[in-house]
C-alpha atoms as a PDB file:
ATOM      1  CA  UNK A   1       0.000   0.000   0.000  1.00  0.00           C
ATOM      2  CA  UNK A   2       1.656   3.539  -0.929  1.00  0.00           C
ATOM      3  CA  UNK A   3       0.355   6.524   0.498  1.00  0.00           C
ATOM      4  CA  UNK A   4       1.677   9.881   0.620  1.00  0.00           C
ATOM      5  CA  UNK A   5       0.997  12.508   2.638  1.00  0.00           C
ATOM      6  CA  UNK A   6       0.795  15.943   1.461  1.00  0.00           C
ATOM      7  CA  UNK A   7       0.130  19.555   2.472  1.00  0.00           C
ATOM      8  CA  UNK A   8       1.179  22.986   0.602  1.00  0.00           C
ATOM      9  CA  UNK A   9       1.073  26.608   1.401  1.00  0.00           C
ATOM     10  CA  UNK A  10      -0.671  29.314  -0.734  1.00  0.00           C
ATOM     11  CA  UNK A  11      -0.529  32.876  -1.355  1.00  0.00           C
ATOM     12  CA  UNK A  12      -4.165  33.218  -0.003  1.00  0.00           C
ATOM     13  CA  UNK A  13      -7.361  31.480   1.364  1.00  0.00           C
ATOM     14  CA  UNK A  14      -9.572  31.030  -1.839  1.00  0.00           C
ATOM     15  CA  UNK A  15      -8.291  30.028  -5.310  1.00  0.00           C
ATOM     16  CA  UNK A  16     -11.397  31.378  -6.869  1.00  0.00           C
ATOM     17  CA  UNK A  17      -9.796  34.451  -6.241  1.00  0.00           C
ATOM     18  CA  UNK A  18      -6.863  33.905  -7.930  1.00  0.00           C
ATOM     19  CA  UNK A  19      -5.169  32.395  -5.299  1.00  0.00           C
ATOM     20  CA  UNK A  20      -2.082  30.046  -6.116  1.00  0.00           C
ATOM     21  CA  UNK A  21       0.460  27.269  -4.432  1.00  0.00           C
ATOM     22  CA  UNK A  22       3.872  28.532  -3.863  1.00  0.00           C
ATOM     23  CA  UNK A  23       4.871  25.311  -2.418  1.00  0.00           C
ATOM     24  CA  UNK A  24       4.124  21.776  -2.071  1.00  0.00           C
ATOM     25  CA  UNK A  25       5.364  18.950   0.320  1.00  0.00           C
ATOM     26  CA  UNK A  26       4.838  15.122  -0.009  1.00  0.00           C
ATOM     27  CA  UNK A  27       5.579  12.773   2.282  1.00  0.00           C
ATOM     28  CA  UNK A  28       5.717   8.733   1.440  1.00  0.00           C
ATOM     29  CA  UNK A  29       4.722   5.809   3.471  1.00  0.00           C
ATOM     30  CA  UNK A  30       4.637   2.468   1.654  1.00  0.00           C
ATOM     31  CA  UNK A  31       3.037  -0.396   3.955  1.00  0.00           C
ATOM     32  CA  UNK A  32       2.740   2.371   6.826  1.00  0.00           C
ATOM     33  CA  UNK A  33       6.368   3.104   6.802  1.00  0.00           C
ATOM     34  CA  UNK A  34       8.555   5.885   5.619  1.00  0.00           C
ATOM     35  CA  UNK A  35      10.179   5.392   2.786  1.00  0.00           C
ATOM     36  CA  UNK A  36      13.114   8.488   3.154  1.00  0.00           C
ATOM     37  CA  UNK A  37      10.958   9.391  -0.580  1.00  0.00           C
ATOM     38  CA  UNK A  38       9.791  13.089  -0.550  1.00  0.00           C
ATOM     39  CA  UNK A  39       8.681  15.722  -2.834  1.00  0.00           C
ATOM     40  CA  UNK A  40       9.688  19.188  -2.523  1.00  0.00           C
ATOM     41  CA  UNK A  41       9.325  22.065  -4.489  1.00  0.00           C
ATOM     42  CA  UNK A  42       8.446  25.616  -4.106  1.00  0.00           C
ATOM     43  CA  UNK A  43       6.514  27.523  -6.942  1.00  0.00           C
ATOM     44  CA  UNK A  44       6.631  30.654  -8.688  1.00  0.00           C
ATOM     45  CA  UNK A  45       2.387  32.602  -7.927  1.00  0.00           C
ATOM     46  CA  UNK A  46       2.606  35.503 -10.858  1.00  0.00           C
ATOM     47  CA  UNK A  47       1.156  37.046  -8.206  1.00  0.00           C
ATOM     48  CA  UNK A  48       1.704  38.939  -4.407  1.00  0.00           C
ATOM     49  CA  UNK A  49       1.135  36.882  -1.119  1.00  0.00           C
ATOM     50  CA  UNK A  50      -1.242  38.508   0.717  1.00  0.00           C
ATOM     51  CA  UNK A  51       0.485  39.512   4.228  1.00  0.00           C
ATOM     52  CA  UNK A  52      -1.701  37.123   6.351  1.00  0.00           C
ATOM     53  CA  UNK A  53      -0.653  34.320   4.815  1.00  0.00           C
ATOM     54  CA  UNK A  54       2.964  35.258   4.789  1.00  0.00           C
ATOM     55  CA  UNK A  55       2.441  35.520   8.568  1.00  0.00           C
ATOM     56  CA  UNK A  56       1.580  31.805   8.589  1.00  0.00           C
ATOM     57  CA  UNK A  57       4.114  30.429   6.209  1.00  0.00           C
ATOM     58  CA  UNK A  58       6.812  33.074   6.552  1.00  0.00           C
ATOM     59  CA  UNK A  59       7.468  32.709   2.787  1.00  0.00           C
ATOM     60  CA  UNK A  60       8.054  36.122   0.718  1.00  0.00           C
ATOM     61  CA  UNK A  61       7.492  37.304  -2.806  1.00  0.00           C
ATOM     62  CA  UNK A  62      10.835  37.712  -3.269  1.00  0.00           C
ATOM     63  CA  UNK A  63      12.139  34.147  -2.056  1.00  0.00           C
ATOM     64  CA  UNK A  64       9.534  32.973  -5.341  1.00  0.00           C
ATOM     65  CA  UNK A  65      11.183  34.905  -7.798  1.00  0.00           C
ATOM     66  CA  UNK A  66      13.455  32.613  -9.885  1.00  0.00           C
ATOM     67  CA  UNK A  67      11.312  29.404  -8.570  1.00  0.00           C
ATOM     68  CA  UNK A  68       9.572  27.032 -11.494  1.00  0.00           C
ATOM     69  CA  UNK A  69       6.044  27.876 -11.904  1.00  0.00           C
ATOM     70  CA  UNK A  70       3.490  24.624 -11.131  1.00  0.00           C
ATOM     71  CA  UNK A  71       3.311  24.047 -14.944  1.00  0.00           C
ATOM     72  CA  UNK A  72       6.842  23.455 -15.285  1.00  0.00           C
ATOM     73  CA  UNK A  73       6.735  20.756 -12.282  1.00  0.00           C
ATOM     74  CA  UNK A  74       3.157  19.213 -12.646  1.00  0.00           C
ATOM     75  CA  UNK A  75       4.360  16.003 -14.738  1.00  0.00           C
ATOM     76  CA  UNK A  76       7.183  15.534 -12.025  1.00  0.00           C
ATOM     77  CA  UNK A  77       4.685  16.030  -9.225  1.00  0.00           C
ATOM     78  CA  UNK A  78       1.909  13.808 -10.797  1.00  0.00           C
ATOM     79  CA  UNK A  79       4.316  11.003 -11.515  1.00  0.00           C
ATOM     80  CA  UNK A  80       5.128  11.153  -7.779  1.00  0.00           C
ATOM     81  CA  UNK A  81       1.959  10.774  -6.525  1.00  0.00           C
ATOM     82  CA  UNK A  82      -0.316   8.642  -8.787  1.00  0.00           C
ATOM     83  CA  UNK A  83      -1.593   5.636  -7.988  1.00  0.00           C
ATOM     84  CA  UNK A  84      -1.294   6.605  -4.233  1.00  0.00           C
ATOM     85  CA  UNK A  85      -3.750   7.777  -1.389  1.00  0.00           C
ATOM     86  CA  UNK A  86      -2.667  10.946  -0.546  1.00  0.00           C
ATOM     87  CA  UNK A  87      -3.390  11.911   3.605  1.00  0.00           C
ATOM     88  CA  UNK A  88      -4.136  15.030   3.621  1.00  0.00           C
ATOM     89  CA  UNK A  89      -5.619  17.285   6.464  1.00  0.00           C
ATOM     90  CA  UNK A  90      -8.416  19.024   5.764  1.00  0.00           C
ATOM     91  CA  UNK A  91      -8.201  18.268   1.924  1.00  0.00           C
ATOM     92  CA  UNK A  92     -10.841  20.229   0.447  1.00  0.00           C
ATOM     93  CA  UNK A  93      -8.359  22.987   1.230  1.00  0.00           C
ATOM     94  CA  UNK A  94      -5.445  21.484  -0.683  1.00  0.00           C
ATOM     95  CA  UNK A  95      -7.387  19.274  -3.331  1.00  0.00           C
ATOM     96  CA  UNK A  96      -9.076  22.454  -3.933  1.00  0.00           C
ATOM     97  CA  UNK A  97      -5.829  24.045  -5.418  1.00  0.00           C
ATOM     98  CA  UNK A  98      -4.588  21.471  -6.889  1.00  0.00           C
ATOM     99  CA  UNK A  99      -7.595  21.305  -8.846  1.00  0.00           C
ATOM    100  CA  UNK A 100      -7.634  25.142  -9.465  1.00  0.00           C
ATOM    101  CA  UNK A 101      -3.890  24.182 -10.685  1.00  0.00           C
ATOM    102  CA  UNK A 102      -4.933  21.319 -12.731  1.00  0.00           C
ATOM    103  CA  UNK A 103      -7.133  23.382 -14.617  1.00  0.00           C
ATOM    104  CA  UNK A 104      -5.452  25.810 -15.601  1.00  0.00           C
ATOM    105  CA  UNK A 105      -2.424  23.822 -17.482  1.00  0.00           C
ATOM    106  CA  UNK A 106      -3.366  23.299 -21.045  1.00  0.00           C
ATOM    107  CA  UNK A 107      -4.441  19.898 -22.222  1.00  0.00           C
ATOM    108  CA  UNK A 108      -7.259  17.824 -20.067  1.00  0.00           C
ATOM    109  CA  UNK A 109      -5.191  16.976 -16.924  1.00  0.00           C
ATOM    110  CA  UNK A 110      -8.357  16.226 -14.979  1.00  0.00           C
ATOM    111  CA  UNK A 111      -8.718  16.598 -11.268  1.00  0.00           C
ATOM    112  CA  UNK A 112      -6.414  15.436  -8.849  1.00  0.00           C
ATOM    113  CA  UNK A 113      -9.038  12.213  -7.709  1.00  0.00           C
ATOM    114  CA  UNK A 114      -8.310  11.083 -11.314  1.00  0.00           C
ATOM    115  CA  UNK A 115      -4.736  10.309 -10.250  1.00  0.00           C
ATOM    116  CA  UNK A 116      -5.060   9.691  -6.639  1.00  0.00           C
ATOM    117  CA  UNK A 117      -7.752   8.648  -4.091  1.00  0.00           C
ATOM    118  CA  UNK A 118      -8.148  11.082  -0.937  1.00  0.00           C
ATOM    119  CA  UNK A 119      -8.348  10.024   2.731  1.00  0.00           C
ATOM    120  CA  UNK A 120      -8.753  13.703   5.253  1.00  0.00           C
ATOM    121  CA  UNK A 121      -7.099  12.832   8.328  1.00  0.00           C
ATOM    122  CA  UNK A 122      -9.129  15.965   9.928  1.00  0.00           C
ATOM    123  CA  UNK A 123     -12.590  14.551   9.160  1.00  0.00           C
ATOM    124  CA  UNK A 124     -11.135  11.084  10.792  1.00  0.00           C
ATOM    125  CA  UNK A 125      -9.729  13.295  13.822  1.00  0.00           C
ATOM    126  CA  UNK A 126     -13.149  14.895  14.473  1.00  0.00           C
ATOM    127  CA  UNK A 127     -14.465  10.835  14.257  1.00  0.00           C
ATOM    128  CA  UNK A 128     -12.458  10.378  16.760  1.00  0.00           C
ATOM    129  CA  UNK A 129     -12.377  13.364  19.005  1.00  0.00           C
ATOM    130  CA  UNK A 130     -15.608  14.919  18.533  1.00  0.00           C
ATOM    131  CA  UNK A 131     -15.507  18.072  20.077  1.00  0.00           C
ATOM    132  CA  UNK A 132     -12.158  19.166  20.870  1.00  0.00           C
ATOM    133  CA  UNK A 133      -9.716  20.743  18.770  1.00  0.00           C
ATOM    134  CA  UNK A 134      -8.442  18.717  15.833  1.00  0.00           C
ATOM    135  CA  UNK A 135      -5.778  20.890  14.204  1.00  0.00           C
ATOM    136  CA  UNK A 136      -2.235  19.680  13.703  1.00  0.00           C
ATOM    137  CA  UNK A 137      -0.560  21.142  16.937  1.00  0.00           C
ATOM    138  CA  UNK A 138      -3.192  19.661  18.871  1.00  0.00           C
ATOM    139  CA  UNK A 139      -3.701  16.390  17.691  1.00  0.00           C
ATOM    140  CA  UNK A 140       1.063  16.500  18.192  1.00  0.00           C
ATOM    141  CA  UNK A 141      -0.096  17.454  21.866  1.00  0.00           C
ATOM    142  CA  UNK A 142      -2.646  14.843  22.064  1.00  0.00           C
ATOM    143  CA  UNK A 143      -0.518  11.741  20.606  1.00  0.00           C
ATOM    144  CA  UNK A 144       2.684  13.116  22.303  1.00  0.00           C
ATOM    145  CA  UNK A 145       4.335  13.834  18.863  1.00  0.00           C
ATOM    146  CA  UNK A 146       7.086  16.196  18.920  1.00  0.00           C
ATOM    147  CA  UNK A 147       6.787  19.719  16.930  1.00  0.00           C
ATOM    148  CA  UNK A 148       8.904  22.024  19.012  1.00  0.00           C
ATOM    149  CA  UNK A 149      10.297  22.857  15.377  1.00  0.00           C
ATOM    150  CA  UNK A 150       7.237  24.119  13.954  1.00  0.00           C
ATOM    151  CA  UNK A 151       7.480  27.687  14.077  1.00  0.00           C
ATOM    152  CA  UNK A 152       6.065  28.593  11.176  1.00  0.00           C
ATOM    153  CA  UNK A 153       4.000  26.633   8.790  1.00  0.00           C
ATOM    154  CA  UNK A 154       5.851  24.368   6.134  1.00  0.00           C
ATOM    155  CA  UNK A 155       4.664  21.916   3.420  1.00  0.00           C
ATOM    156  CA  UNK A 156       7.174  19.371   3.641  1.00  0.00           C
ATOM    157  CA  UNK A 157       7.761  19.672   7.404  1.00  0.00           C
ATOM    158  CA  UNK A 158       4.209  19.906   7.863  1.00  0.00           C
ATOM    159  CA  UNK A 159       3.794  16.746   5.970  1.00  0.00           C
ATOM    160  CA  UNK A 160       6.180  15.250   7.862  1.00  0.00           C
ATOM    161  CA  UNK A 161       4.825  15.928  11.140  1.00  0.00           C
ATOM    162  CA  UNK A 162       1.079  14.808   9.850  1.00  0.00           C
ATOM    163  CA  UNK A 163       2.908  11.636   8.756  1.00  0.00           C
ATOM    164  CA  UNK A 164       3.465  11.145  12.208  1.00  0.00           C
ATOM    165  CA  UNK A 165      -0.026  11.891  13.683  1.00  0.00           C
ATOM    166  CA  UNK A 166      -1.770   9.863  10.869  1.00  0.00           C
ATOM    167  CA  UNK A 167       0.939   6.464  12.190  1.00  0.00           C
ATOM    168  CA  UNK A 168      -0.381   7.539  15.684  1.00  0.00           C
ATOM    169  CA  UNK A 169      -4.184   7.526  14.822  1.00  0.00           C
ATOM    170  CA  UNK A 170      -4.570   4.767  12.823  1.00  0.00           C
ATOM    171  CA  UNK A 171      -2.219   2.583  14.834  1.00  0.00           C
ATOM    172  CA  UNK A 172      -4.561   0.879  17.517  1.00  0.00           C
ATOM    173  CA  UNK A 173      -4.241   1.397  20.908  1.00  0.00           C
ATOM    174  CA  UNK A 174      -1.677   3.827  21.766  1.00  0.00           C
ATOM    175  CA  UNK A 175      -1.856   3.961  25.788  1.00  0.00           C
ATOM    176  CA  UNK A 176      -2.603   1.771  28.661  1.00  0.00           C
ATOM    177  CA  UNK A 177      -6.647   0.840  28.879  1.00  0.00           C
ATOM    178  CA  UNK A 178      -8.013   0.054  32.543  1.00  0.00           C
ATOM    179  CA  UNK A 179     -10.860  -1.300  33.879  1.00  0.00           C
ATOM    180  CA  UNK A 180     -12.335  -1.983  30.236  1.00  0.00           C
ATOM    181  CA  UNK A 181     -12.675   1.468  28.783  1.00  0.00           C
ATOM    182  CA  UNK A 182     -10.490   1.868  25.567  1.00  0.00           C
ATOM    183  CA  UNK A 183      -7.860   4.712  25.092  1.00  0.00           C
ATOM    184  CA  UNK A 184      -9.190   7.992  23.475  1.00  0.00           C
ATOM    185  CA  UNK A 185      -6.797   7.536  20.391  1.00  0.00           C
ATOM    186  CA  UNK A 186      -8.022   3.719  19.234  1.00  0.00           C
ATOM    187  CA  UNK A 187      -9.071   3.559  16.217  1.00  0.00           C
ATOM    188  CA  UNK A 188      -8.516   0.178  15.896  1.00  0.00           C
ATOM    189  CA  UNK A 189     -11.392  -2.628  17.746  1.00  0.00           C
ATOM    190  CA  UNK A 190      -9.410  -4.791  20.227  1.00  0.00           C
ATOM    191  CA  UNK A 191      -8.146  -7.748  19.697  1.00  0.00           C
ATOM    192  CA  UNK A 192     -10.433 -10.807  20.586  1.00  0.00           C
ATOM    193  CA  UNK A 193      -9.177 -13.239  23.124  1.00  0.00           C
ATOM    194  CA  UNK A 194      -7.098 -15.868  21.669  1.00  0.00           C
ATOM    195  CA  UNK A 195      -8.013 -19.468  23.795  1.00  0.00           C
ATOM    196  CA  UNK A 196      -5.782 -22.635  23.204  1.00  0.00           C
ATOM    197  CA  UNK A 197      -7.422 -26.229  21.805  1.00  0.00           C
ATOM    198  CA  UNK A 198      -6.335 -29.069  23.124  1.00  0.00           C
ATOM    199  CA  UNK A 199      -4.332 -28.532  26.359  1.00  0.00           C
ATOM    200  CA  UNK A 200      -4.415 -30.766  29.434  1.00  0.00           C
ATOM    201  CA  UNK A 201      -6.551 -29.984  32.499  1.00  0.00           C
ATOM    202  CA  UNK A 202      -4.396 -28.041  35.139  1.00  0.00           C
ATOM    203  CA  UNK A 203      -3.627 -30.635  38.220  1.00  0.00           C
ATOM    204  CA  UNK A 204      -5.022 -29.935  41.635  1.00  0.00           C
ATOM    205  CA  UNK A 205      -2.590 -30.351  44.629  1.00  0.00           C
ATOM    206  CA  UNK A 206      -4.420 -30.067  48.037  1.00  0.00           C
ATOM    207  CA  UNK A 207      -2.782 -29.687  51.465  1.00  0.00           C
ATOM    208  CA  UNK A 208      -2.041 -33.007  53.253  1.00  0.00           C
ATOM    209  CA  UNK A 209      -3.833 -33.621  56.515  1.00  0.00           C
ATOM    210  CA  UNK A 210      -0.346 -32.715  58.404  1.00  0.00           C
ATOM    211  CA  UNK A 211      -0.481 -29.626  56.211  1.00  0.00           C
ATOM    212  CA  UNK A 212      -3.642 -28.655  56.985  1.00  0.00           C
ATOM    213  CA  UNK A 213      -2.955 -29.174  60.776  1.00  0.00           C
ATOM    214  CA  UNK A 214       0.512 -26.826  60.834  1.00  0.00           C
ATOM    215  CA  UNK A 215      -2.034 -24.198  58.734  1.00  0.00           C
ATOM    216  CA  UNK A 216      -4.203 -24.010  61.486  1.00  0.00           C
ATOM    217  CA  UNK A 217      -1.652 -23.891  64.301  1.00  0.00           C
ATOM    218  CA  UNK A 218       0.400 -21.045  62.021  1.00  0.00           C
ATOM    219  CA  UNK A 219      -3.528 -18.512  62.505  1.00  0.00           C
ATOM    220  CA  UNK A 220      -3.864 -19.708  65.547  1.00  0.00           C
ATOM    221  CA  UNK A 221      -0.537 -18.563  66.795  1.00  0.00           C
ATOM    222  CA  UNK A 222      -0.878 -15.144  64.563  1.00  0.00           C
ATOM    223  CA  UNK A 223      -4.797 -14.728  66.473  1.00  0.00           C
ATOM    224  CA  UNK A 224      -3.472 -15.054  70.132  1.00  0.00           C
ATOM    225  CA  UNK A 225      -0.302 -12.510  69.416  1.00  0.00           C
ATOM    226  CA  UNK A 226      -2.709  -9.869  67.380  1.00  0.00           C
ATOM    227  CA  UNK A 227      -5.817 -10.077  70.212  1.00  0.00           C
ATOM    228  CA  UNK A 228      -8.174 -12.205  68.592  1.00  0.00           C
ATOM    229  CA  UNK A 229      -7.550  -9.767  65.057  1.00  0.00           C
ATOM    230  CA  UNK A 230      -6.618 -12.910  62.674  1.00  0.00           C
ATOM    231  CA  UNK A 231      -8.550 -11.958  59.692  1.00  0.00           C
ATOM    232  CA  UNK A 232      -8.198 -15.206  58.060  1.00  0.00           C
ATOM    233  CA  UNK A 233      -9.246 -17.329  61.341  1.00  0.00           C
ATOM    234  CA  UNK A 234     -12.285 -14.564  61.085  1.00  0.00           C
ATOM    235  CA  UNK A 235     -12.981 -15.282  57.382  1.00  0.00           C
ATOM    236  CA  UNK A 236     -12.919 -19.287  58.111  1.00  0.00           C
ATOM    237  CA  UNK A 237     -15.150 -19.076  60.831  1.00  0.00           C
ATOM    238  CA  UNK A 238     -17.452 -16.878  58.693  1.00  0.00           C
ATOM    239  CA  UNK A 239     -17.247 -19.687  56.180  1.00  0.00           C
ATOM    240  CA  UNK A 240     -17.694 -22.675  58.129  1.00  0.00           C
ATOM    241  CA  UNK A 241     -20.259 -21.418  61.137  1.00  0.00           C
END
């Protein structure tokens, strides 16, 4: 199974507004481990970032200048991803874009689901948290995932870090369950009990009489020295009167 996870940043909110990439990130997991594979690449916008974005991303008009523009990458980045299911966090965002993208090339590239199927690790977050805060800094808090690093938003290190939290979520049962309630962050049902065919009947030893005799001299000794406080002696009795 090959997945990659993916995020980007963008030079605004809404691509119907003209709105482009500026940079995409791709992690890959192949049977739910990392492969070291990764796609990188930030992207020329023809166009300014508007300043609240650049507050989130910390990347400037002028560090886009003499980057490729997404035509000039979008066979490299399609090869890398086809066939996969990209993990993506809140993926109308992101699938919206690389639509708007898409479309926009000439020739009938199609949408991004024509290459790749789509799984939104928010939407399974808010499954399994219902209620609380499901963005990527809190689910890291919740799963104990290191982001200290995150600063600012990244694509790649942002798809590196949801790599994590996806491993966590899926993964089962990732802390200790007591007295039959299941941790928060299952998402997995537990494992049925397992019982063995075809073993032998345990064998019963019993106390000899002589054994039984230096048992009840042993509480009787243990009653006189605590005052008549033997709790066994008192369960006995309670058993046998």
């Amino acid at each position: 199974m090959r997945q990659i996870v993916l995020d980007t940043e963008t030079t605004g909110l809404e691509p119907g507004d003209g709105h482009r990439i500026i940079e995409i990130g791709c992690v890959e997991l192949v049977n739910r481990r990392l492969t070291g594979n990764t796609y990188h690449q930030y992207l020329q916008p023809d166009r300014e970032i508007d300043p609240g974005a650049m507050e989130v991303h910390g990347i400037s008009n002028e560090m886009l200048a003499d980057k490729p523009r997404f035509a000039d990458v979008a066979r490299d980045f399609l090869d890398f991803v086809s066939g996969a299911e990209l993990i993506i966090h809140n993926s109308p965002f992101d699938v919206g874009f690389l639509n708007h993208e898409l479309k926009r090339l000439e020739g009938d590239w199609g949408r991004i689901d024509k290459h790749c199927s789509v799984l939104d690790t928010l939407a399974m977050a808010r499954q399994l948290h219902p209620g609380q805060k499901n963005n990527l800094d809190a689910l890291c808090k919740r799963y104990g995932i290191d982001n200290a690093h995150r600063e600012l938003h990244g694509a790649l290190l942002d798809a590196e870090i949801l790599a994590d939290v996806y491993l966590a979520m899926t993964g089962g049962q990732t802390t200790l369950s007591l007295g039959g309630s299941h941790a928060a962050g299952s998402a997995a049902a537990p494992e049925a009990i397992r019982r063995l065919s075809g073993r032998p009947p345990l064998r019963v030893v019993r106390a000899s009489a002589d054994e039984q005799a230096a048992h009840e001299q042993r509480l009787q000794a243990i009653d006189k020295a605590s005052g008549g406080k033997c709790l066994w002696q008192a369960e006995d009795g309670e058993q046998t009167g």
